[in-house]
Protein backbone atom coordinates (compact mmCIF):
# COMPACT_ATOMS: atom_id res chain seq x y z
CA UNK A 1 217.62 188.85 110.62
CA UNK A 2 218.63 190.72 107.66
CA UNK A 3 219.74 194.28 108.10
CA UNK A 4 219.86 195.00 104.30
CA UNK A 5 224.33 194.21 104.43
CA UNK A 6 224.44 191.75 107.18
CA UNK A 7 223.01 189.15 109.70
CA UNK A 8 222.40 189.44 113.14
CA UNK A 9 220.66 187.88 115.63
CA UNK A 10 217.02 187.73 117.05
CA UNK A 11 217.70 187.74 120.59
CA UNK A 12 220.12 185.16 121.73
CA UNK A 13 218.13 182.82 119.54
CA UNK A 14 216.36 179.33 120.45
CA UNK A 15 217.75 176.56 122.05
CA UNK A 16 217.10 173.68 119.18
CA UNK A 17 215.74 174.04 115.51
CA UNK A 18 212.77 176.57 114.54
CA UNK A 19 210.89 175.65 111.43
CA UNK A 20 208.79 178.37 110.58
CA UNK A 21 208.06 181.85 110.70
CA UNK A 22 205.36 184.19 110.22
CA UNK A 23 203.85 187.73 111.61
CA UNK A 24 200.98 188.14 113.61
CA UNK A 25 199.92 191.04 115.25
CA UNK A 26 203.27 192.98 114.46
CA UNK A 27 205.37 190.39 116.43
CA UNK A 28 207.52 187.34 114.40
CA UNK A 29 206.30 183.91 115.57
CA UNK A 30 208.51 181.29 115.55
CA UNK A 31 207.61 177.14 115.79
CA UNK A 32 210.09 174.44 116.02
CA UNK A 33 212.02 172.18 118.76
CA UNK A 34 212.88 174.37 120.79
CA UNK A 35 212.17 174.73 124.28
CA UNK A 36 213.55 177.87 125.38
CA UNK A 37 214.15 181.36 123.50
CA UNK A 38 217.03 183.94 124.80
CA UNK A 39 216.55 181.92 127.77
CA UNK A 40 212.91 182.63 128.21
CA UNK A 41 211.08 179.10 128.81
CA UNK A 42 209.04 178.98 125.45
CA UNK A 43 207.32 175.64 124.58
CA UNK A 44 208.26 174.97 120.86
CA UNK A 45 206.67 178.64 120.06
CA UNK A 46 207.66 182.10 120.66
CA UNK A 47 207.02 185.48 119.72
CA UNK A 48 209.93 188.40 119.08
CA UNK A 49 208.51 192.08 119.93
CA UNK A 50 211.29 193.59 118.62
CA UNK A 51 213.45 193.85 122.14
CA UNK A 52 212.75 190.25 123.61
CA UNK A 53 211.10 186.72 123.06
CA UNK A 54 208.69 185.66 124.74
CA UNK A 55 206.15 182.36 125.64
CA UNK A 56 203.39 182.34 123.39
CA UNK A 57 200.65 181.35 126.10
CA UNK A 58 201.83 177.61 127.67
CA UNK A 59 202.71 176.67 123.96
CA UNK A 60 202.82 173.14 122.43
CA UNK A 61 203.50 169.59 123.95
CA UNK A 62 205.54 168.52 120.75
CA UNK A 63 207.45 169.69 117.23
CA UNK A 64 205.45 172.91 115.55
CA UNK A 65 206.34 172.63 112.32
CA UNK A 66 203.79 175.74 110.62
CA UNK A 67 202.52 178.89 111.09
CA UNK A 68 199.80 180.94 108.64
CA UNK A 69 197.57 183.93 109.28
CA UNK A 70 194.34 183.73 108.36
CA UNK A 71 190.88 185.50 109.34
CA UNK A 72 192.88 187.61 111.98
CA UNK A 73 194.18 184.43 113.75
CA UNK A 74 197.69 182.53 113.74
CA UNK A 75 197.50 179.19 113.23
CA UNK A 76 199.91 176.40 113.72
CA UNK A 77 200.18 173.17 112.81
CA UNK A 78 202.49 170.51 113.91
CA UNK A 79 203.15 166.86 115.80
CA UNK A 80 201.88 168.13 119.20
CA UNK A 81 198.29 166.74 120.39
CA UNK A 82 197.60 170.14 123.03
CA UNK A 83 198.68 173.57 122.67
CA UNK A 84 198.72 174.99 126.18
CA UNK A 85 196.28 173.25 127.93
CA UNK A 86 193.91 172.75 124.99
CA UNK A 87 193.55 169.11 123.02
CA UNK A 88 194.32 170.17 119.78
CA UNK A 89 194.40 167.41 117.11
CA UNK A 90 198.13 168.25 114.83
CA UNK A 91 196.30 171.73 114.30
CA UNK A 92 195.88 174.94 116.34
CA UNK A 93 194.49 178.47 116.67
CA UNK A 94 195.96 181.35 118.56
CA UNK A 95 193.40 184.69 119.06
CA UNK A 96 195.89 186.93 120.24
CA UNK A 97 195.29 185.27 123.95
CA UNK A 98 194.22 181.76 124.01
CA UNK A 99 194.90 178.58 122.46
CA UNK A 100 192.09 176.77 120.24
CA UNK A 101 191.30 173.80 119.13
CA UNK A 102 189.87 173.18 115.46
CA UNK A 103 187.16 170.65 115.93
CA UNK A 104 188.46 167.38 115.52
CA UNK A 105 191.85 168.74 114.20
CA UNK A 106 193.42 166.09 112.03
CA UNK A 107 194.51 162.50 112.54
CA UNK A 108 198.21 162.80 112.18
CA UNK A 109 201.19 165.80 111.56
CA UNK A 110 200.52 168.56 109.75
CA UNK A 111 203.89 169.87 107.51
CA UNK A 112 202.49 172.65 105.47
CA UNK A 113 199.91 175.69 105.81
CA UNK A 114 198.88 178.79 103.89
CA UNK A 115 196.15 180.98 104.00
CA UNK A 116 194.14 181.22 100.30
CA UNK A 117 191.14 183.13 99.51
CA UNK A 118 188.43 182.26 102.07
CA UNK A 119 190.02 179.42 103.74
CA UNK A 120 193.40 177.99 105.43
CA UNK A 121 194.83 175.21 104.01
CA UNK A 122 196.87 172.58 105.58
CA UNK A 123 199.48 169.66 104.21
CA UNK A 124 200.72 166.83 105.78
CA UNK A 125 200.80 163.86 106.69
CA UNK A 126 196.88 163.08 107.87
CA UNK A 127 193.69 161.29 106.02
CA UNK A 128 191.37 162.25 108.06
CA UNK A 129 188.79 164.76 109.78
CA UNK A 130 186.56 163.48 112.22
CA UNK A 131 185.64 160.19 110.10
CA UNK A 132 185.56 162.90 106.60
CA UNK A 133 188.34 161.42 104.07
CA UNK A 134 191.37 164.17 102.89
CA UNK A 135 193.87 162.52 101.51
CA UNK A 136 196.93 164.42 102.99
CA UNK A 137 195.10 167.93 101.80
CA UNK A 138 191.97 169.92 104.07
CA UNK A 139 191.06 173.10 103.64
CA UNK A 140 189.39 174.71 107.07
CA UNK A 141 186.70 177.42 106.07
CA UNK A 142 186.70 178.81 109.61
CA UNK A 143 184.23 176.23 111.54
CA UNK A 144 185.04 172.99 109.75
CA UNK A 145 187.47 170.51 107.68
CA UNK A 146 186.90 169.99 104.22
CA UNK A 147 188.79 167.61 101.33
CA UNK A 148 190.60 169.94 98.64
CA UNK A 149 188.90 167.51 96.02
CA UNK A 150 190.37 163.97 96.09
CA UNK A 151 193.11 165.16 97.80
CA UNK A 152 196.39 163.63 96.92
CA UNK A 153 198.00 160.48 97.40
CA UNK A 154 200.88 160.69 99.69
CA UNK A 155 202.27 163.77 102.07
CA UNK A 156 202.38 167.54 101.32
CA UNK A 157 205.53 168.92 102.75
CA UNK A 158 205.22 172.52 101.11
CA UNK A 159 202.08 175.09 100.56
CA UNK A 160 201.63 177.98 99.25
CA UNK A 161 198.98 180.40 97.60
CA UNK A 162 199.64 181.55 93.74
CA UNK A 163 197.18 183.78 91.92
CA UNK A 164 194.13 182.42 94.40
CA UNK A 165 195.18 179.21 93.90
CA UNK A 166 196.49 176.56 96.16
CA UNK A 167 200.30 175.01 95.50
CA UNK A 168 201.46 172.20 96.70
CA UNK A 169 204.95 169.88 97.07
CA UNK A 170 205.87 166.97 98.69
CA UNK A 171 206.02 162.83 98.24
CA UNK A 172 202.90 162.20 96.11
CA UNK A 173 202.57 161.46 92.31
CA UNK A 174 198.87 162.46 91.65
CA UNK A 175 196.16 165.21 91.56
CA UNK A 176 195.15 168.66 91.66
CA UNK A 177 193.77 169.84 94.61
CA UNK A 178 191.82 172.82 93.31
C-alpha cells in the first residue's frame, strides 16, 4: 500500500500472484494464485481488515482473476468451477457470508468485470450462458445472463465503466457492445 511517500506492506503478503483488488464492506479483497495470506490458509481469495488477512469463506478451487461490487455484493470471476463448496460456473457471488452461484455461470474463464448502471458486466474468455450465445461479453442484471449485443469476437481481458457506458480491451477486432 501507498502511504502518500512510500510502500509498505499488507500483512506479510500472499504466497503466489494476486490479480485483483477491490473493497467490499470496508475490507480490501484480494483474488489470485495464492493459497495462503500472512500465513493464514486463504484459497485464492482473502480479505485485509486493516490488522490481518483473512479466508474469505472456503474460497475458490482455482485462479480468481476479478473482483467488482455491484448491488451490495462482491463478485468474482475467475478459472475455478466452485467457490467454497458451491458449483459456480467461472463466476461467483459473495453476500457478506456465503458463496453463490449465478445460474448457469458461464462456459469458460472470466478475465474482466465491472459494475455499470443496473447491471455487472463480465469479459472473458466464454460464449455461452446456459445454451444463450455472448460472444466473450454478458451482462448479469441480478437474476440472469444476457449478450451485451453481438458481443465481440474474441476475449475481453480489460473492463471498465466510462460515463454509463461499458469499455472494453482485449484480443478481438470487432463491435460495440453497448
Amino acid at each position: 500500500r501507498w502511504n502518500g511517500s512510500t510502500w509498505q506492506p499488507v500483512g506479510f503478503g500472499t504466497n503466489n500472484v494476486v490479480r485483483a483488488l477491490e473493497v467490499y464492506d470496508g475490507e480490501l479483497i484480494a483474488a489470485g494464485d495464492f493459497t495462503a495470506a500472512s500465513g493464514v490458509p486463504a484459497a485464492r481469495i482473502a480479505r485485509w481488515n486493516g490488522s490481518s488477512w483473512q479466508s474469505l469463506g472456503d474460497g475458490l478451487n482455482a485462479r480468481g482473476r476479478a473482483l467488482a461490487v455491484f448491488d451490495g455484493q462482491l463478485f468474482v470471476g475467475g478459472d475455478f468451477t466452485s467457490a467454497g463448496t458451491t458449483g459456480a460456473n467461472y463466476v461467483a457471488r459473495w453476500d457478506g457470508e456465503s458463496w453463490w452461484s449465478m445460474q448457469a455461470g458461464l462456459n469458460n474463464h472470466v478475465y474482466a468485470l465491472t459494475a455499470a448502471p443496473g447491471r455487472l458486466v463480465a469479459g472473458g474468455r466464454f460464449n455461452y450462458s446456459s445454451n444463450m450465445l455472448v460472444n466473450y461479453a454478458a451482462a448479469w442484471d441480478g437474476s440472469v445472463w444476457q449478450p451485451l449485443g453481438s458481443g465481440l469476437d474474441y476475449h475481453v481481458w480489460a473492463l471498465g465503466t466510462y460515463k454509463d457506458q461499458v469499455v472494453a480491451g482485449g484480443t478481438f477486432y470487432c463491435c460495440l457492445l453497448y
